[in-house]
N, C-alpha and C. Protein backbone atom coordinates (compact mmCIF):
# COMPACT_ATOMS: atom_id res chain seq x y z
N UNK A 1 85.53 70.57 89.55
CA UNK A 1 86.23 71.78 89.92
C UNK A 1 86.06 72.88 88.85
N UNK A 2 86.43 72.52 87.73
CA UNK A 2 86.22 73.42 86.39
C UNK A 2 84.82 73.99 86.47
N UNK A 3 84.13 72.81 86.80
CA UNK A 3 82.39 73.44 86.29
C UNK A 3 81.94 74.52 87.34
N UNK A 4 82.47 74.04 89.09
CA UNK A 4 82.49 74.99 89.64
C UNK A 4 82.56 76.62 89.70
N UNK A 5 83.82 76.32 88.93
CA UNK A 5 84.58 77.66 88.56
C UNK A 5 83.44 78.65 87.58
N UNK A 6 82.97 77.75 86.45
CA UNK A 6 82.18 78.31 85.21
C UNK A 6 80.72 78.49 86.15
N UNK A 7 80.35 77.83 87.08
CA UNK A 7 79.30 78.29 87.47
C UNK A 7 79.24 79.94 88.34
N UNK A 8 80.58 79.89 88.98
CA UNK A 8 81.02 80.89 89.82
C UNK A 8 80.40 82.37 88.87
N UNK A 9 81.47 81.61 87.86
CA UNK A 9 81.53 82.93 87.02
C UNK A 9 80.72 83.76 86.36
N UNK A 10 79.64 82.68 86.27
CA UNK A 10 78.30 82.97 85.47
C UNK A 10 77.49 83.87 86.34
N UNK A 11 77.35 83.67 87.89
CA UNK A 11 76.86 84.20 88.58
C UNK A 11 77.39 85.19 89.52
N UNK A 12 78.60 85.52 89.49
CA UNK A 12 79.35 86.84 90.39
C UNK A 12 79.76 87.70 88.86
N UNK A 13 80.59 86.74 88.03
CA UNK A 13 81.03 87.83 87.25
C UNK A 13 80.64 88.32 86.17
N UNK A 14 79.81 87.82 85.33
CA UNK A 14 79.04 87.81 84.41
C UNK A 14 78.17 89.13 84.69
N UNK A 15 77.58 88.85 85.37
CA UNK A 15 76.21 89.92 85.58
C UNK A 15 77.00 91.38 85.82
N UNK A 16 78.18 91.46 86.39
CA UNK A 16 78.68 92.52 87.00
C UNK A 16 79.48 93.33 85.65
N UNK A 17 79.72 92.01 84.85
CA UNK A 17 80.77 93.14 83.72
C UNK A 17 79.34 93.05 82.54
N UNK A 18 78.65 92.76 82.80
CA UNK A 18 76.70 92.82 81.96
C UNK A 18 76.63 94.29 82.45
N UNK A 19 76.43 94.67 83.52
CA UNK A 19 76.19 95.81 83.96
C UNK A 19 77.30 96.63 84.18
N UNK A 20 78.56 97.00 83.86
CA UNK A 20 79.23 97.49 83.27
C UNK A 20 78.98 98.14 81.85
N UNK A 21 78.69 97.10 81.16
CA UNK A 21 78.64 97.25 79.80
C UNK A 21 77.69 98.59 79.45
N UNK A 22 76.07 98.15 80.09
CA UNK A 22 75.46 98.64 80.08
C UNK A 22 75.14 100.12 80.96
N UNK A 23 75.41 99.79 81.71
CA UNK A 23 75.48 101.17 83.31
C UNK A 23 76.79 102.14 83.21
N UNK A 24 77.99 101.38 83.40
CA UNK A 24 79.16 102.27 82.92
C UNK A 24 79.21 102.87 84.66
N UNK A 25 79.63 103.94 84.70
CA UNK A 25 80.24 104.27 86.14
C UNK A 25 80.31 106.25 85.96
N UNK A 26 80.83 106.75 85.11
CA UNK A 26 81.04 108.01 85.47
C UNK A 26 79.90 108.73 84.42
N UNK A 27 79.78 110.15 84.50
CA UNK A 27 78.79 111.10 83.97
C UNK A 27 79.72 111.81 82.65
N UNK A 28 78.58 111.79 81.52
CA UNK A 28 79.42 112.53 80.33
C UNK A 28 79.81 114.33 80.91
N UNK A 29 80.58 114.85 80.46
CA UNK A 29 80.84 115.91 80.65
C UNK A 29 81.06 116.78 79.38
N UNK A 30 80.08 118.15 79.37
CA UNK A 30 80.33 119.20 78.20
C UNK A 30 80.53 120.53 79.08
N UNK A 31 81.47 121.21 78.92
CA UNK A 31 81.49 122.08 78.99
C UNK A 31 82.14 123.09 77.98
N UNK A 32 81.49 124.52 78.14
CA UNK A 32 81.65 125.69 77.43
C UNK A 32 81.96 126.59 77.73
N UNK A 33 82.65 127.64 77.68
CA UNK A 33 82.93 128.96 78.82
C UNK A 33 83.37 130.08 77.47
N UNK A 34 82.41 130.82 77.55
CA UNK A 34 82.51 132.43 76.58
C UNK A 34 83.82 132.81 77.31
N UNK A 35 84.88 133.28 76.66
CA UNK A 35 85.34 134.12 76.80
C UNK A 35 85.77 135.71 76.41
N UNK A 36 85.59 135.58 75.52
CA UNK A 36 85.49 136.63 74.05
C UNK A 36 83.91 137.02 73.56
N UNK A 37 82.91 137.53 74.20
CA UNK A 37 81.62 137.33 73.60
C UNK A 37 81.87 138.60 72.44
N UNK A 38 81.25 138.08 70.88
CA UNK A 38 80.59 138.28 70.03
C UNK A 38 79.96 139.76 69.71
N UNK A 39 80.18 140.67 69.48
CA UNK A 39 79.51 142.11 69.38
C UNK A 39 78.29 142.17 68.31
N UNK A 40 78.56 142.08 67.15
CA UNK A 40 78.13 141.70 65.74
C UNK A 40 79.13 141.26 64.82
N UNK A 41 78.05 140.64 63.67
CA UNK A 41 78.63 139.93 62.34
C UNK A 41 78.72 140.43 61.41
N UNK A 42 77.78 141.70 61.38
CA UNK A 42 76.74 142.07 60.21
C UNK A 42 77.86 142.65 59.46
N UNK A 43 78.94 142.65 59.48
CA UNK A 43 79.86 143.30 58.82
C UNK A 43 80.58 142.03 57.66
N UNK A 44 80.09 140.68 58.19
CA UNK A 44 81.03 139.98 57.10
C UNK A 44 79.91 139.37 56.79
N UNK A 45 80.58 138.82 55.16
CA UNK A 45 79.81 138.60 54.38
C UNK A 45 80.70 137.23 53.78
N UNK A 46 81.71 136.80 54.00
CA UNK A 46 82.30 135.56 53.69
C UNK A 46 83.09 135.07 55.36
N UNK A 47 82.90 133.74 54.84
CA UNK A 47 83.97 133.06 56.21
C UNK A 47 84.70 131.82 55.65
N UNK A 48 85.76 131.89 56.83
CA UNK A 48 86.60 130.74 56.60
C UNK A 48 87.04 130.11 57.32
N UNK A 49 86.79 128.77 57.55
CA UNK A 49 87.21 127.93 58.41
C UNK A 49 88.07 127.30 58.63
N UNK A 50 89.09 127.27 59.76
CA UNK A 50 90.39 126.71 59.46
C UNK A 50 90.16 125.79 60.84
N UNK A 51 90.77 124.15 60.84
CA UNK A 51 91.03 123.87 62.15
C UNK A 51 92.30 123.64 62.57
N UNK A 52 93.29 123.51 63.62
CA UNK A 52 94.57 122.97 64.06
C UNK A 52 94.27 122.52 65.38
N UNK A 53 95.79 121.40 65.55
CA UNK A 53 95.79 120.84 66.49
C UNK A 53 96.85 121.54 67.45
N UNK A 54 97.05 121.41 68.97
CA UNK A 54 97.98 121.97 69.25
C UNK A 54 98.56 121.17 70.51
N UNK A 55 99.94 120.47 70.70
CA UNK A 55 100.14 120.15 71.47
C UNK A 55 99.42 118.68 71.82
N UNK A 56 99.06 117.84 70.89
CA UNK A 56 98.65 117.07 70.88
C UNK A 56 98.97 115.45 71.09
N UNK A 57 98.57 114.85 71.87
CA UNK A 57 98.99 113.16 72.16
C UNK A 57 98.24 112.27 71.27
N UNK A 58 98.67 111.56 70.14
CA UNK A 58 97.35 111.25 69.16
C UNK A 58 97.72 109.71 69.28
N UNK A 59 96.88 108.94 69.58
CA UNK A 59 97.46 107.58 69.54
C UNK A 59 96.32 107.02 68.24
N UNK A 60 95.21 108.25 67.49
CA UNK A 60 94.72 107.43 66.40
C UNK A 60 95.01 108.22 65.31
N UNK A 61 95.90 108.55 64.33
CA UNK A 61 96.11 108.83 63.46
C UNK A 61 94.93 109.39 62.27
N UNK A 62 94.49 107.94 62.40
CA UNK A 62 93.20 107.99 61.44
C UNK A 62 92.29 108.64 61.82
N UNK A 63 92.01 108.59 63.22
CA UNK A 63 90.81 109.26 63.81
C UNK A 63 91.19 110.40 63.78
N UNK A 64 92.15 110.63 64.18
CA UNK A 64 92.16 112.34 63.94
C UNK A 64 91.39 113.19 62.44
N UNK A 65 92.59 112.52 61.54
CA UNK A 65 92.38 113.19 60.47
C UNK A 65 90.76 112.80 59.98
N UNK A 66 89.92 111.84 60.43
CA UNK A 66 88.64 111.70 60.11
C UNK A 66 88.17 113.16 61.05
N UNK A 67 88.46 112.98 61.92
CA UNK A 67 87.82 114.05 62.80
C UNK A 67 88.21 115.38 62.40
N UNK A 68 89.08 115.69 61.68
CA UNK A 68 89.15 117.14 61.26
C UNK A 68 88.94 117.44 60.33
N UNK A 69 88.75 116.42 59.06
CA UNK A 69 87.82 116.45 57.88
C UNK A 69 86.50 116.75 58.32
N UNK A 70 85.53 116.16 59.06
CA UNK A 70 84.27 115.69 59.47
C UNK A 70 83.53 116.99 59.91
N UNK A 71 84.85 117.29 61.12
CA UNK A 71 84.59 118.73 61.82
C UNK A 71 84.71 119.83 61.08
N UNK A 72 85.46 119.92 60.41
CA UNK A 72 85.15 120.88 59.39
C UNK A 72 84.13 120.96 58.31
N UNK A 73 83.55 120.10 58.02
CA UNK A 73 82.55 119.77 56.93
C UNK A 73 81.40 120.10 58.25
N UNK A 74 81.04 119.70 58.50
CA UNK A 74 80.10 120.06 59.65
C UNK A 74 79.86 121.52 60.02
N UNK A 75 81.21 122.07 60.30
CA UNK A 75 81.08 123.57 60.80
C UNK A 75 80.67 124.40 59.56
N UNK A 76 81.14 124.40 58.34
CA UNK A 76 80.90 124.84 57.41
C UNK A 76 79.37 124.61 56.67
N UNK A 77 78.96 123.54 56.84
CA UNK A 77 77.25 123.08 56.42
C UNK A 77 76.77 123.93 57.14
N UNK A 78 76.87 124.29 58.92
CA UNK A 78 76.00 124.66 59.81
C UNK A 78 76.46 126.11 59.39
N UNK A 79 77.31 126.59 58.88
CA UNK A 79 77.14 127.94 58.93
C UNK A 79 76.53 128.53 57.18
N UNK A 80 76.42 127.41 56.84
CA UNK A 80 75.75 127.66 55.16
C UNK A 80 74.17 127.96 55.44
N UNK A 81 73.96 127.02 56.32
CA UNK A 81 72.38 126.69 56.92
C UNK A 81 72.04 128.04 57.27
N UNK A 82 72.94 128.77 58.00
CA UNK A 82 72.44 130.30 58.47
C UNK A 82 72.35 131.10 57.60
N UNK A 83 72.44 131.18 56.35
CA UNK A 83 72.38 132.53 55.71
C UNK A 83 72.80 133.46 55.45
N UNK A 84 73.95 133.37 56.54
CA UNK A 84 74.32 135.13 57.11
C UNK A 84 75.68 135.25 56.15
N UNK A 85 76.51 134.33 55.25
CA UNK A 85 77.59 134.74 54.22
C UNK A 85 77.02 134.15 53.12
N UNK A 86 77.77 134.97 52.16
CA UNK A 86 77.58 134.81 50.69
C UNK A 86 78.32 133.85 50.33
N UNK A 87 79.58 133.32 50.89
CA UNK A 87 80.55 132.33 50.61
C UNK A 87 81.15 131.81 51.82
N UNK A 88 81.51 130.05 51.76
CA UNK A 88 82.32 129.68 53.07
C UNK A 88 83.62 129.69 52.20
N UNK A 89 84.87 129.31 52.97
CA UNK A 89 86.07 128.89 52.99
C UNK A 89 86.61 129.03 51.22
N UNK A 90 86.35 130.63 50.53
CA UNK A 90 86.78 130.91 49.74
C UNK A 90 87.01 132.44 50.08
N UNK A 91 88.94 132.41 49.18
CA UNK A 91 88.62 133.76 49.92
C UNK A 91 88.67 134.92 48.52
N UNK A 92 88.22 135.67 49.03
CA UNK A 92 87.35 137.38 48.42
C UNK A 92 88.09 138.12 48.61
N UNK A 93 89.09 139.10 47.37
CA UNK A 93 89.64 139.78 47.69
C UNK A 93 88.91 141.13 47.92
N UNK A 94 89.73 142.09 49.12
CA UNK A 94 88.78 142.93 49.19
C UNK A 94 87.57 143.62 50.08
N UNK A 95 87.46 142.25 50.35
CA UNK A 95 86.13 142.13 51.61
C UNK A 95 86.53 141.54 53.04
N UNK A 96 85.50 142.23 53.71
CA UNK A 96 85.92 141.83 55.11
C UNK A 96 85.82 140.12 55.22
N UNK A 97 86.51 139.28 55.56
CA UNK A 97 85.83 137.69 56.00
C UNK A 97 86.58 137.42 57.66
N UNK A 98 85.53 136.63 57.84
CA UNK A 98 85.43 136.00 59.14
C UNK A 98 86.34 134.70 59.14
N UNK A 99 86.91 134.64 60.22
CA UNK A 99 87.78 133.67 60.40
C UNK A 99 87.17 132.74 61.41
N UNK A 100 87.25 131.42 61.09
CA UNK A 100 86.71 130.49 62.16
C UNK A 100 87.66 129.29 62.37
N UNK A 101 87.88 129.65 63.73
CA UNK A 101 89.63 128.81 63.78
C UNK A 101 89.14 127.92 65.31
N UNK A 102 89.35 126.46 64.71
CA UNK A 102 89.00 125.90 65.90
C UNK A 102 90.51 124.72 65.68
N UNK A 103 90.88 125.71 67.44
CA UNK A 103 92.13 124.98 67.77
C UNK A 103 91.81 123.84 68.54
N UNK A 104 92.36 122.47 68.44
CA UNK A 104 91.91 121.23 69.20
C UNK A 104 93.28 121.21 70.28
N UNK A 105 92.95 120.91 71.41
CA UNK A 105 94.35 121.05 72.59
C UNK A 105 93.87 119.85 72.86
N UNK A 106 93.16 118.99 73.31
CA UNK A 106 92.76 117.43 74.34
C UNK A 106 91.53 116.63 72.30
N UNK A 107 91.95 115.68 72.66
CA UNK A 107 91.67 114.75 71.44
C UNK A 107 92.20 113.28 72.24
N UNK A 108 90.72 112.45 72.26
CA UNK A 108 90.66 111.17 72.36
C UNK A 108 90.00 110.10 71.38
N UNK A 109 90.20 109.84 70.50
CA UNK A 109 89.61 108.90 69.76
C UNK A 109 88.88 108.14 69.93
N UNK A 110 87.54 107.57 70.22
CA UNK A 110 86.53 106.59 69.78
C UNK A 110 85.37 106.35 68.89
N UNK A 111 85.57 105.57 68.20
CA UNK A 111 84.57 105.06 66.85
C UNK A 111 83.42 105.06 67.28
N UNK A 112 82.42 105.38 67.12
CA UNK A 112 80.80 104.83 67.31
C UNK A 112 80.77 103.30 67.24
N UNK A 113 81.55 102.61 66.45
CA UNK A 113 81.70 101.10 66.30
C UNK A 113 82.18 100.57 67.38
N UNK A 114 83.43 101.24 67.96
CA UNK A 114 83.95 101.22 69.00
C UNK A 114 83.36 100.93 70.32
N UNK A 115 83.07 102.50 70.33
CA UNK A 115 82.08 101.88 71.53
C UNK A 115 80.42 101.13 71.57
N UNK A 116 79.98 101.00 70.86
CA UNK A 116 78.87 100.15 70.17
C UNK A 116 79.53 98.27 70.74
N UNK A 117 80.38 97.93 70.58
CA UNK A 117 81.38 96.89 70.77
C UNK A 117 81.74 96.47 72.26
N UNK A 118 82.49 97.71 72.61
CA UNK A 118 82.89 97.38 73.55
C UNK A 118 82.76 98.79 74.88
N UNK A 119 81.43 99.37 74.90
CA UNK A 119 81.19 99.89 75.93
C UNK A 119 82.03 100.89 76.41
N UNK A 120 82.11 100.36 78.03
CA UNK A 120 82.80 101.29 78.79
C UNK A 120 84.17 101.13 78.22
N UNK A 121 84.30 100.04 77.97
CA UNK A 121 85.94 98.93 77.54
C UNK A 121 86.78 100.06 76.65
N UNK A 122 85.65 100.46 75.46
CA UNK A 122 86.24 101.45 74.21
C UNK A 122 87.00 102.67 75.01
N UNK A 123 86.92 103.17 76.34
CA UNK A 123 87.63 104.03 76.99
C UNK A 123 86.76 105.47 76.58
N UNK A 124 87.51 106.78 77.17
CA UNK A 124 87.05 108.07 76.77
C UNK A 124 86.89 108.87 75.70
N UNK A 125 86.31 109.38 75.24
CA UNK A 125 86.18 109.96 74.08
C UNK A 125 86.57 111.81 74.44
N UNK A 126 87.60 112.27 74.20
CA UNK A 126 87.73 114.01 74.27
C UNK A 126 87.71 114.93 73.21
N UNK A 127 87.32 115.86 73.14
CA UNK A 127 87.26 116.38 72.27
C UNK A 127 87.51 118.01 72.75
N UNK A 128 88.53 118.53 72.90
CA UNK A 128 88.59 119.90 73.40
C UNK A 128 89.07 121.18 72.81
N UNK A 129 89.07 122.15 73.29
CA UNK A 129 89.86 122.93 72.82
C UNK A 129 89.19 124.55 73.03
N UNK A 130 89.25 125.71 71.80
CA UNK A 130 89.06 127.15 71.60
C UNK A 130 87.83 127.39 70.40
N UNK A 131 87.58 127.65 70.10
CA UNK A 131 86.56 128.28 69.37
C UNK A 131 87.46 130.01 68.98
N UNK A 132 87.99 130.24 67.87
CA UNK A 132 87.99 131.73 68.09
C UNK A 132 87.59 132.04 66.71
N UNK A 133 86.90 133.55 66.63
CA UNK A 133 86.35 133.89 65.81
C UNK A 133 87.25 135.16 65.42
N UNK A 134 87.31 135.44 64.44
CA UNK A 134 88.60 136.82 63.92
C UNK A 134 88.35 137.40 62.35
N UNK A 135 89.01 138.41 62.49
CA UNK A 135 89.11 139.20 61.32
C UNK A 135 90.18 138.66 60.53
N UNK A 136 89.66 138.18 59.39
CA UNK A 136 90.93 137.56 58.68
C UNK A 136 92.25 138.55 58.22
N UNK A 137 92.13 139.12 57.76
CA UNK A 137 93.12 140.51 57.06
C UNK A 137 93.55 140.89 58.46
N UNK A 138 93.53 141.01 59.80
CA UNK A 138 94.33 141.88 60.92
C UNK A 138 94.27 141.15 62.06
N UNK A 139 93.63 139.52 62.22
CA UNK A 139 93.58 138.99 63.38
C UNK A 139 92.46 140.00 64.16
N UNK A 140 92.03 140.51 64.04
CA UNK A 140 91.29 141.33 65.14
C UNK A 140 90.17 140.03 66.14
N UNK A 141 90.56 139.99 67.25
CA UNK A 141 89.58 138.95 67.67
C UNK A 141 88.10 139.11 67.81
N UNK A 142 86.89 138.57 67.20
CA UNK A 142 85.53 139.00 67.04
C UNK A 142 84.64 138.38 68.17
N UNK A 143 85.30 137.25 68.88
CA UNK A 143 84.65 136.23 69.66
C UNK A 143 85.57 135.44 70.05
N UNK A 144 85.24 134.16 71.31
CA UNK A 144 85.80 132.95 71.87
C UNK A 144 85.25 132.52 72.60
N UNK A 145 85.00 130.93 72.67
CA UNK A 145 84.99 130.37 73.81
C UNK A 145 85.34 128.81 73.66
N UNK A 146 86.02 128.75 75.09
CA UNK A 146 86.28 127.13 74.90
C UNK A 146 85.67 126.02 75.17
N UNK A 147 85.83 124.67 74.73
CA UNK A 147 84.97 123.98 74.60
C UNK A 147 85.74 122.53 75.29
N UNK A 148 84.93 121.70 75.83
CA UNK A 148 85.42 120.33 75.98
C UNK A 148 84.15 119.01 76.61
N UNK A 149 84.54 118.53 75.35
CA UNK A 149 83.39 117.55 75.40
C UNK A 149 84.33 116.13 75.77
N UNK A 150 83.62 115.45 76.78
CA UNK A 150 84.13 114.35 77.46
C UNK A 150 82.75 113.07 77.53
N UNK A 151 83.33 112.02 77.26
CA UNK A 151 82.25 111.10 77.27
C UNK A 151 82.18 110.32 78.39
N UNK A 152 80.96 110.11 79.01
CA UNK A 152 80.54 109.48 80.24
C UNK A 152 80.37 108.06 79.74
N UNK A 153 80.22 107.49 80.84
CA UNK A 153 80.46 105.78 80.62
C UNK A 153 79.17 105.69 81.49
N UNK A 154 78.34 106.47 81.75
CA UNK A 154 77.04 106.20 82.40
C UNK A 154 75.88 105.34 81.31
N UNK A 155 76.26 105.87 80.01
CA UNK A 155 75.37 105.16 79.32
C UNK A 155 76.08 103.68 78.42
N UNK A 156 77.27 102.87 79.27
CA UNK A 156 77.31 102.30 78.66
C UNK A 156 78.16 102.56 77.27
N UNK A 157 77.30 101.33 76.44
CA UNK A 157 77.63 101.42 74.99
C UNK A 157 76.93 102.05 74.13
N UNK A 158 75.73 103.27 75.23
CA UNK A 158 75.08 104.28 74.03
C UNK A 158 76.22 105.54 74.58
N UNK A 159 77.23 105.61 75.33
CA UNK A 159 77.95 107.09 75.69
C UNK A 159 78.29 107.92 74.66
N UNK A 160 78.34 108.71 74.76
CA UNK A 160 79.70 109.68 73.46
C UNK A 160 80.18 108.97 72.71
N UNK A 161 80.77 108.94 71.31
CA UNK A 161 81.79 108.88 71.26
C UNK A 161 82.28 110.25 70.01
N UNK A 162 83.22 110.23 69.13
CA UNK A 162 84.00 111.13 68.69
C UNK A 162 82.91 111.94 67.86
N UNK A 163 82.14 110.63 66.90
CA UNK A 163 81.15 111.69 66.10
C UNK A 163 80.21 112.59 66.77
N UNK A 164 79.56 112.07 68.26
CA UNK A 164 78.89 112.68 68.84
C UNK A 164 79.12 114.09 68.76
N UNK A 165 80.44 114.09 69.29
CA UNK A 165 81.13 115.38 70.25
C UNK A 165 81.10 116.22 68.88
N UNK A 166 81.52 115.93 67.79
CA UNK A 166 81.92 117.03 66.47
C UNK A 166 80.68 117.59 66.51
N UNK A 167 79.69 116.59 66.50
CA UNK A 167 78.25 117.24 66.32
C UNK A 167 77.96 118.82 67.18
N UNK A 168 78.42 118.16 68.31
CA UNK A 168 77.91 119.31 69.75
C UNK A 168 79.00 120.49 69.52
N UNK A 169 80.14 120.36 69.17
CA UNK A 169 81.44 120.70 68.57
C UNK A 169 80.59 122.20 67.51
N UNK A 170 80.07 121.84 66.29
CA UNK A 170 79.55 122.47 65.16
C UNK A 170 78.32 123.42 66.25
N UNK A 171 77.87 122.86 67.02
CA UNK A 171 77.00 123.50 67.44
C UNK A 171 77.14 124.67 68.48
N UNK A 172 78.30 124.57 69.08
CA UNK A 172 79.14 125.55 70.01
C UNK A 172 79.27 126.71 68.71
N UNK A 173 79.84 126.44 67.61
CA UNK A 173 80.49 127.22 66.57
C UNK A 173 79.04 128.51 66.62
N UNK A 174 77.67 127.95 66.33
CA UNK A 174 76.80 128.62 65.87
C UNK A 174 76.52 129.07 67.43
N UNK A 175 76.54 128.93 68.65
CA UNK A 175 76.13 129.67 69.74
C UNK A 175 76.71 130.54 70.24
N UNK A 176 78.12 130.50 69.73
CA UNK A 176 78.92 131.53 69.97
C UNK A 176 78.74 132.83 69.03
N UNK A 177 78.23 132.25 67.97
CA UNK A 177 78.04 133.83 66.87
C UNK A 177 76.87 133.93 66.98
N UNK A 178 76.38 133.40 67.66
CA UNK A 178 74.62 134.02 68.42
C UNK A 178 74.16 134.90 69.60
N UNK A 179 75.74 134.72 70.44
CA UNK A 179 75.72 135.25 71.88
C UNK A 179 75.81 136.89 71.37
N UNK A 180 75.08 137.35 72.33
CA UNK A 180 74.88 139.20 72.08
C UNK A 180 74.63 139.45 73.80
């Protein structure tokens, strides 16, 4: 009876949560939407990056605060890479600086280990929120758009997960101060 059972299983259920693992079921999702497009920059010459959370359900503590260290180190490299300020996230008295404020509203936690492990199992990965770009000294708004990166379970245990999204995250930052 037992062996029955283990044979059953090997052959209905096995293969089906195999292909789970691997196949997954829904499509990753990124989306972006300008709202605020960008005029010019050429006026600043320092920036500063600030991130917050807002309204947030956090069931990983850790992940968060990895993720807003990470994301910020990221946004700040990619905007060193451009050239276009003399200084990041110091501020200059005096001079015009750019404000780069990325508010997080939707935050789901998953490890690359995570899902590496356990697939579809590791659950969704979110990463959402605003992009806004501003005049530091008067708020003046320079740019916006929002962002939300969602991980598909189509690929399995190669899908999204959190580091992905920061990546694509940093990269919204630089397309938005590109849009003209």
């Amino acid at each position: 009876m037992l062996q029955d059972l283990v044979i059953a299983f090997k052959k209905r259920v096995l293969p089906f949560v195999l292909l789970l693992f691997v196949a997954g079921c829904t499509q990753p999702v990124s989306q972006f939407k300008l709202i605020h497009k960008v005029t010019t920059l050429n006026e600043y010459q320092h920036a500063v990056v600030t991130i917050d959370g807002e309204g947030l359900e956090i069931t990983t503590q850790d992940g968060y605060s990895k993720t807003i260290e990470i994301l910020h180190e990221k946004i700040s490299k990619t905007l060193e890479k451009t050239g276009r300020f003399q200084t990041i996230n110091e501020d200059v008295d005096g001079a015009s600086q750019l404000e780069v404020n990325v508010l997080i509203t939707e935050f789901r936690y998953v490890s690359g280990v995570k899902r590496g492990l356990m697939a579809v199992g590791a659950g969704e990965a979110v990463l959402g929120g605003i992009i806004k770009l501003s005049e530091k000294t008067d708020g003046r708004s320079v740019g916006e758009m929002s962002f939300l990166e969602k991980s598909g379970d189509d690929k399995g245990a190669f899908s999204d997960y959190t580091g992905k999204q920061i990546n694509k995250v940093a990269k919204h930052v630089i397309a938005l101060m590109t849009t003209k």
